[in-house]
N, C-alpha and C. Protein backbone atom coordinates (compact mmCIF):
# COMPACT_ATOMS: atom_id res chain seq x y z
N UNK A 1 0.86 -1.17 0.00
CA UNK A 1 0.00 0.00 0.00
C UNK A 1 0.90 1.23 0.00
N UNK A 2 0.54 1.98 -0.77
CA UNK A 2 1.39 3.46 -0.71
C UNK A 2 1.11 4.47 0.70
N UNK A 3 1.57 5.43 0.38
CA UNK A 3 1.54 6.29 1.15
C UNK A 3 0.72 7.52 1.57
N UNK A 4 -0.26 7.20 -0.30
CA UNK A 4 -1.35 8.16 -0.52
C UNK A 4 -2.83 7.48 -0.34
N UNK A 5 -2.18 5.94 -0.12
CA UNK A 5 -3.93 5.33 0.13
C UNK A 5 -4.04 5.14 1.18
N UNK A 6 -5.64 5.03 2.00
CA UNK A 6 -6.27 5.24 3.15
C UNK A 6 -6.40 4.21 2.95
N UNK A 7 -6.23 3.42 3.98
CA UNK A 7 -7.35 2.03 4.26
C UNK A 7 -8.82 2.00 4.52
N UNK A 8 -9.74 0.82 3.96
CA UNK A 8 -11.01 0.53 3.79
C UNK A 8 -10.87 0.15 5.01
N UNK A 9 -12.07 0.56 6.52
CA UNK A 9 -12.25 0.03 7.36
C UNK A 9 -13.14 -1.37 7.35
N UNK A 10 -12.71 -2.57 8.14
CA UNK A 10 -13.76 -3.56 7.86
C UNK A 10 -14.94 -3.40 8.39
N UNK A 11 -15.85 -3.79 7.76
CA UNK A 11 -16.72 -4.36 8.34
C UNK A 11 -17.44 -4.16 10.14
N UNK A 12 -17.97 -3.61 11.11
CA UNK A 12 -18.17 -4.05 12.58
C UNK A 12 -18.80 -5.07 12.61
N UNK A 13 -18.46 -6.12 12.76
CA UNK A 13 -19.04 -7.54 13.77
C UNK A 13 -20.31 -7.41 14.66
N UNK A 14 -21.08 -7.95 14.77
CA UNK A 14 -22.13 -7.45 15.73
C UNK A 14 -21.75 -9.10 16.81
N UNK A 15 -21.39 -8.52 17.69
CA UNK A 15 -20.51 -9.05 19.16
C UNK A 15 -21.92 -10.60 18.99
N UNK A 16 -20.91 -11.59 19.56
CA UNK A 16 -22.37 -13.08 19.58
C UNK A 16 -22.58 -12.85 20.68
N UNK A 17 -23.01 -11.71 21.70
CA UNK A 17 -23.85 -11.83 22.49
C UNK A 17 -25.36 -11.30 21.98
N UNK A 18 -25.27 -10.36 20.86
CA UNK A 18 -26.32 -9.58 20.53
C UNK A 18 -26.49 -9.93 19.17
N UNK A 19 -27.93 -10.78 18.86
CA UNK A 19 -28.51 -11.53 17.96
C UNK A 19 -28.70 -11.49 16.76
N UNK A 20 -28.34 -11.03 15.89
CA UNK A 20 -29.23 -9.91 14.76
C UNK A 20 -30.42 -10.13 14.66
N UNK A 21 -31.02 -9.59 13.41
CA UNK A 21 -32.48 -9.64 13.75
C UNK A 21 -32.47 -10.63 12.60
N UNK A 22 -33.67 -11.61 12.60
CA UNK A 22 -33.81 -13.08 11.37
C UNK A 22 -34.66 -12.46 10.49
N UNK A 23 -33.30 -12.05 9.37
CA UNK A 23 -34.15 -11.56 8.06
C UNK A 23 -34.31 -12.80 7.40
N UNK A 24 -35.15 -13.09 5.93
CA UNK A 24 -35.03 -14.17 5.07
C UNK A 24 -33.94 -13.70 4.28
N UNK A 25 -33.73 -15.03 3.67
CA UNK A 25 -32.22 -14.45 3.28
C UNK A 25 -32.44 -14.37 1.84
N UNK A 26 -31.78 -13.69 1.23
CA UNK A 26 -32.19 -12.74 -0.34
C UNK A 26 -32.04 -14.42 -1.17
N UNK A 27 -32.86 -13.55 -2.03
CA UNK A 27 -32.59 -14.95 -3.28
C UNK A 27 -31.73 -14.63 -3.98
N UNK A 28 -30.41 -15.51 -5.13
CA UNK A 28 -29.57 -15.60 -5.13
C UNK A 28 -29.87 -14.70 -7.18
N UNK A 29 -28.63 -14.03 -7.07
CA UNK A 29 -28.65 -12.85 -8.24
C UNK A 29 -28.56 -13.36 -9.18
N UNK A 30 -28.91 -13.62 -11.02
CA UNK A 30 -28.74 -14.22 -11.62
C UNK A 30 -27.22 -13.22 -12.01
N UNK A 31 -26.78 -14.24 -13.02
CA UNK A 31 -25.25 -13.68 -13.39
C UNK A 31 -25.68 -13.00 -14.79
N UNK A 32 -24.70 -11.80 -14.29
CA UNK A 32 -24.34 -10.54 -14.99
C UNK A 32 -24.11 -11.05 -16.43
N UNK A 33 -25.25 -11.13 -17.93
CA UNK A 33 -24.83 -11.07 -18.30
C UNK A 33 -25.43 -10.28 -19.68
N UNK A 34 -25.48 -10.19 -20.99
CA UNK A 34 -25.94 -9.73 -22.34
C UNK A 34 -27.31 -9.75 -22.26
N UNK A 35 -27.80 -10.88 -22.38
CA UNK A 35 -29.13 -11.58 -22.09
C UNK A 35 -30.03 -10.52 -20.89
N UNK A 36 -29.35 -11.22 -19.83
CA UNK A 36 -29.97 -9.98 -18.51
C UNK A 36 -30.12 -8.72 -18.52
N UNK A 37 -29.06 -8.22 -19.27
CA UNK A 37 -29.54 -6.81 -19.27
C UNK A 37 -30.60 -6.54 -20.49
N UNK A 38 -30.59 -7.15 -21.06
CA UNK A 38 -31.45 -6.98 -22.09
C UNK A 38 -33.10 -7.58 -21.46
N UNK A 39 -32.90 -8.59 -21.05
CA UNK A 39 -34.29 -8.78 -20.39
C UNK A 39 -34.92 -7.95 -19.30
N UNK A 40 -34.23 -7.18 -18.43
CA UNK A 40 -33.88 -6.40 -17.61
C UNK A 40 -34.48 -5.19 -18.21
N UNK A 41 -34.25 -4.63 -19.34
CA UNK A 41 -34.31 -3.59 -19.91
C UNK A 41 -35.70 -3.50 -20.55
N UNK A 42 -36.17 -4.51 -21.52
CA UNK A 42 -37.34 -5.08 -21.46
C UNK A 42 -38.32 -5.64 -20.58
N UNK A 43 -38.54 -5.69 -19.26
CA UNK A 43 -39.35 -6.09 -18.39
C UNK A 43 -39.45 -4.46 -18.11
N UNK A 44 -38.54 -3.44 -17.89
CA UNK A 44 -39.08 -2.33 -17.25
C UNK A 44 -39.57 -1.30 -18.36
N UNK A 45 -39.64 -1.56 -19.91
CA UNK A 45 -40.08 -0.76 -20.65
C UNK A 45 -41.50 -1.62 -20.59
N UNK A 46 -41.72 -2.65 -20.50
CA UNK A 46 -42.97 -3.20 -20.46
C UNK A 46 -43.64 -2.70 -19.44
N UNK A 47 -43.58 -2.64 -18.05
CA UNK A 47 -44.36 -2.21 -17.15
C UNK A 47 -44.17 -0.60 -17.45
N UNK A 48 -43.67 0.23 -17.88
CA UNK A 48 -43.78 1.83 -18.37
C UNK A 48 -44.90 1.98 -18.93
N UNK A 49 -45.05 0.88 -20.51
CA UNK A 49 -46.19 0.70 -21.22
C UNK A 49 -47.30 0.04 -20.71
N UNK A 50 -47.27 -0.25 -19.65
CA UNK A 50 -48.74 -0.66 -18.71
C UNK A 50 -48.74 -2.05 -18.46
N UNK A 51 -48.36 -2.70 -19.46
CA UNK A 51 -48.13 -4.43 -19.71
C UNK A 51 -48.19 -5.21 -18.68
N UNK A 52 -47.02 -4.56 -17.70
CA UNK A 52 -47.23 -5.91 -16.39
C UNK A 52 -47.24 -4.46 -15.09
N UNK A 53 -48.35 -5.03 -14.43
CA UNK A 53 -48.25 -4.17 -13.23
C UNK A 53 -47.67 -4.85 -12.04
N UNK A 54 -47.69 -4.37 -10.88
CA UNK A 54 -47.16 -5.38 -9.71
C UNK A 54 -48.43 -5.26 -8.33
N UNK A 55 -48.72 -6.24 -8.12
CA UNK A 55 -49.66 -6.33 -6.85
C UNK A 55 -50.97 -6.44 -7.62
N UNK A 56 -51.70 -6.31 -6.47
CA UNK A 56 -53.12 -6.32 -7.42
C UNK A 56 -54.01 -5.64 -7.91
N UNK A 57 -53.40 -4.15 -8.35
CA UNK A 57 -53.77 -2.94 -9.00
C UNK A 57 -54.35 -3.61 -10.44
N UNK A 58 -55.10 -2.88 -11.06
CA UNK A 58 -55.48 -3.00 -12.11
C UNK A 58 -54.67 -2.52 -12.90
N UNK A 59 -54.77 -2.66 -14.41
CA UNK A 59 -54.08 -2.75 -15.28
C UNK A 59 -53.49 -0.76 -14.85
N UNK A 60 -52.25 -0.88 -14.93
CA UNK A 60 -51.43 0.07 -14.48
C UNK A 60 -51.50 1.57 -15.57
N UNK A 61 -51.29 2.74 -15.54
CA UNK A 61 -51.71 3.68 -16.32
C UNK A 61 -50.40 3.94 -17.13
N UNK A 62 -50.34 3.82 -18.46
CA UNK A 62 -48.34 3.58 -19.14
C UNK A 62 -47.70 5.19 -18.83
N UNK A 63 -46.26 4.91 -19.04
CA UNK A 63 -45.48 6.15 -18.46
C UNK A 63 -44.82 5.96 -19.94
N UNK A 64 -45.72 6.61 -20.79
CA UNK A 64 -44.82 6.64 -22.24
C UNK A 64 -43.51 7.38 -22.70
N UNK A 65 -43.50 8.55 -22.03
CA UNK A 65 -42.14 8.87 -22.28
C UNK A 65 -41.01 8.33 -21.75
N UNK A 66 -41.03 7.62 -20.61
CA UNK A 66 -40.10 6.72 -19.63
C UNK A 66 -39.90 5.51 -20.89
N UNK A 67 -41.04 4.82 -21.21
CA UNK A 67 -41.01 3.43 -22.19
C UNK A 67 -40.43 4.08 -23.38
N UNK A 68 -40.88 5.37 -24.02
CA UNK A 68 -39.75 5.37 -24.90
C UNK A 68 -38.69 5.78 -24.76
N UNK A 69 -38.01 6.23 -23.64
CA UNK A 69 -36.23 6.32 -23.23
C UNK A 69 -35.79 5.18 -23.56
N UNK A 70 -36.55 3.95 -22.69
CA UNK A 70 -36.22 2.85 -22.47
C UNK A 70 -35.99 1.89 -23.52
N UNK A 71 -36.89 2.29 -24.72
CA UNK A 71 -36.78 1.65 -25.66
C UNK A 71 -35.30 2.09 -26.93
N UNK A 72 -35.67 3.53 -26.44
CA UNK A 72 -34.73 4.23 -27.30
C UNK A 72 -32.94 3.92 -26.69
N UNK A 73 -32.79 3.01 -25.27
CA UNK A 73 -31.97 2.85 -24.70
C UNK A 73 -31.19 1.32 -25.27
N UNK A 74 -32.79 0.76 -25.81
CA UNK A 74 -32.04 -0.92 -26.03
C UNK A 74 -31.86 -0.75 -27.49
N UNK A 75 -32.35 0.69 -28.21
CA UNK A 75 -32.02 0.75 -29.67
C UNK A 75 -30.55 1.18 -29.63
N UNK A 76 -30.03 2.02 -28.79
CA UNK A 76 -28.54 2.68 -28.51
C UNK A 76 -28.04 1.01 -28.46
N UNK A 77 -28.16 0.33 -27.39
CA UNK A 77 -27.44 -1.00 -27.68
C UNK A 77 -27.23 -1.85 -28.80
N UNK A 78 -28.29 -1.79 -29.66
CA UNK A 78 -28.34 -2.43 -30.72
C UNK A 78 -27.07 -2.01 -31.34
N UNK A 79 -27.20 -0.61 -31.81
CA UNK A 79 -26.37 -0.10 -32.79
C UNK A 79 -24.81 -0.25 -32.24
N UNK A 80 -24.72 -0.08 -30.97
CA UNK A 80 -23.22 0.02 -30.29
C UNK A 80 -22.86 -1.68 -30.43
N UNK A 81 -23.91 -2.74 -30.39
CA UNK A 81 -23.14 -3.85 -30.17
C UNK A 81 -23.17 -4.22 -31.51
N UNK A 82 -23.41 -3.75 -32.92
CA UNK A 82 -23.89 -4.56 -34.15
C UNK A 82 -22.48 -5.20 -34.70
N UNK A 83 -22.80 -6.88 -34.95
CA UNK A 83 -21.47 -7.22 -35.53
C UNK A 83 -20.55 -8.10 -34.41
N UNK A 84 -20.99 -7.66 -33.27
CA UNK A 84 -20.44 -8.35 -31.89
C UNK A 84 -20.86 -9.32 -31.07
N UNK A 85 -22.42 -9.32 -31.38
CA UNK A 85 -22.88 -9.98 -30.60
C UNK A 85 -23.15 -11.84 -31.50
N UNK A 86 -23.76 -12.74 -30.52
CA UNK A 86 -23.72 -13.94 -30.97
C UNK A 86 -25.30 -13.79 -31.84
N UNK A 87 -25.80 -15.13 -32.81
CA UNK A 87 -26.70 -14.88 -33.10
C UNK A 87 -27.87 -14.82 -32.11
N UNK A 88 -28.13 -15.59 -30.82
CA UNK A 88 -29.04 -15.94 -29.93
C UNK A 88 -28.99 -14.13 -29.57
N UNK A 89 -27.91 -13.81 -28.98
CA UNK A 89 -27.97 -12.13 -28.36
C UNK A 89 -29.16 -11.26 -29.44
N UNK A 90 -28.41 -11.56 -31.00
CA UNK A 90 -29.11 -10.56 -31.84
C UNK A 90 -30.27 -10.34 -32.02
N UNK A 91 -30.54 -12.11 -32.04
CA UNK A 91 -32.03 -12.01 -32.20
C UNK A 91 -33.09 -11.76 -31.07
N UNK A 92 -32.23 -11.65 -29.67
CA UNK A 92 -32.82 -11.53 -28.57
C UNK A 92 -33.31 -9.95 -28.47
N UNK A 93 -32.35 -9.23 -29.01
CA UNK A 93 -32.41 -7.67 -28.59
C UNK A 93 -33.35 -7.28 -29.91
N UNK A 94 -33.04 -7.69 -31.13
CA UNK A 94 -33.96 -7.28 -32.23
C UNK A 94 -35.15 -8.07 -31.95
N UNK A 95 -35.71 -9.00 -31.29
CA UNK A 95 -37.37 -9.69 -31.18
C UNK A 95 -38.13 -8.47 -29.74
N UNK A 96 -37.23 -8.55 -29.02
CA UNK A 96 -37.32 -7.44 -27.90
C UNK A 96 -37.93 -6.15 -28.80
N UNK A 97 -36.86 -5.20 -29.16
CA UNK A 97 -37.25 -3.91 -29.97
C UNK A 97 -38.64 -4.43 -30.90
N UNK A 98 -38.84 -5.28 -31.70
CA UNK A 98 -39.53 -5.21 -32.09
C UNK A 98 -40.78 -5.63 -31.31
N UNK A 99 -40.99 -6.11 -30.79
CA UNK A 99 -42.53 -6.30 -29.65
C UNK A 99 -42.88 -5.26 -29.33
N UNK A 100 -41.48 -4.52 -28.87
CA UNK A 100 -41.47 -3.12 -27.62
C UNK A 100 -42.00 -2.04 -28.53
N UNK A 101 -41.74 -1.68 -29.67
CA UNK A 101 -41.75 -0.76 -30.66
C UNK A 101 -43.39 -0.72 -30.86
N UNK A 102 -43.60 -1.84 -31.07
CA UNK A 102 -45.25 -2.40 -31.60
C UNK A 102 -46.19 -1.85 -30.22
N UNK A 103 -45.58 -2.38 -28.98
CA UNK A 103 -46.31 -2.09 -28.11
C UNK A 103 -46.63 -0.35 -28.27
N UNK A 104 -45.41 0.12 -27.83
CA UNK A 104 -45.64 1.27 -28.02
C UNK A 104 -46.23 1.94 -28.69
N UNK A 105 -46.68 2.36 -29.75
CA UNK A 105 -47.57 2.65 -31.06
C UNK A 105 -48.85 1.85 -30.43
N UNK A 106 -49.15 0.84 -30.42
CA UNK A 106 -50.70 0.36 -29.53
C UNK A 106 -50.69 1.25 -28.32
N UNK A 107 -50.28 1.66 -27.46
CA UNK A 107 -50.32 2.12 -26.12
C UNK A 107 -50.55 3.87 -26.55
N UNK A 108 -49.87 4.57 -27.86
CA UNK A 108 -49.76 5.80 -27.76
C UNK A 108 -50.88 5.96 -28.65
N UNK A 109 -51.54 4.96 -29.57
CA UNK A 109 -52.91 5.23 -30.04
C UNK A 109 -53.95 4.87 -29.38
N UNK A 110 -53.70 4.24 -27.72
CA UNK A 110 -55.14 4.48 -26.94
C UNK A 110 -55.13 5.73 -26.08
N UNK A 111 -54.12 5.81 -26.18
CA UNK A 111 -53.98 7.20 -25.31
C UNK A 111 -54.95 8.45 -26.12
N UNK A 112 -54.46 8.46 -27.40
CA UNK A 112 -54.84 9.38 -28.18
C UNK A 112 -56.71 9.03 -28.46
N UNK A 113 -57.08 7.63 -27.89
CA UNK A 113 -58.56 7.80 -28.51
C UNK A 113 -59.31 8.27 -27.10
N UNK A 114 -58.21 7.49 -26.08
CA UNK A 114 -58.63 7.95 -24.68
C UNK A 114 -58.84 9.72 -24.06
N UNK A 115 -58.66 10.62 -25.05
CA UNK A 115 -58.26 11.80 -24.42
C UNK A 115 -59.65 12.55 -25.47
């Protein structure tokens, strides 16, 4: 270690006289990879566009300009990864955009009959 770095303090121990409290213990992360973020990226432009809500709300009200960042985010990937990726990736991110794209256009012409 040099002379200009600080040390990372560890961790405090919580002493075994004093219990912690019994959380459940997290479920285990899938691994980091192409795929995930892309599904990742697509599950939250879907619930933007109303698609999947969470709990037992009714069908959720879409956050269209959020879904199209989001979409416009996995189109930036497309173009940055073209040529790199495997075929399973390509066709994963281009079947994605294209659902997502479709959705969108359905979602921004009920809006428009809705108003």
């Amino acid at each position: 270690m040099s002379d200009t770095e600080t040390p990372v303090p560890e961790p405090e121990e919580t002493p075994a006289s004093e219990p912690e409290e019994a959380e459940a213990p997290e479920p285990p992360l899938p691994p980091a990879s192409f795929e995930f973020l892309v599904l990742s990226l697509r599950w939250q432009a879907e619930m933007q566009l109303g698609l999947i809500g969470l709990g037992g709300e009714e069908k959720p009200k879409p956050h269209l300009r959020g879904a199209r960042h989001t979409i416009d985010l996995l189109g930036a990937l497309q173009e940055k990864t073209r040529g790199n990726l495997s075929l399973e990736e390509q066709r994963l991110l281009e079947n994605s955009l294209t659902e997502l794209r479709f959705r969108y256009v359905q979602a921004v012409e009920e809006e428009g009959k809705a108003k």
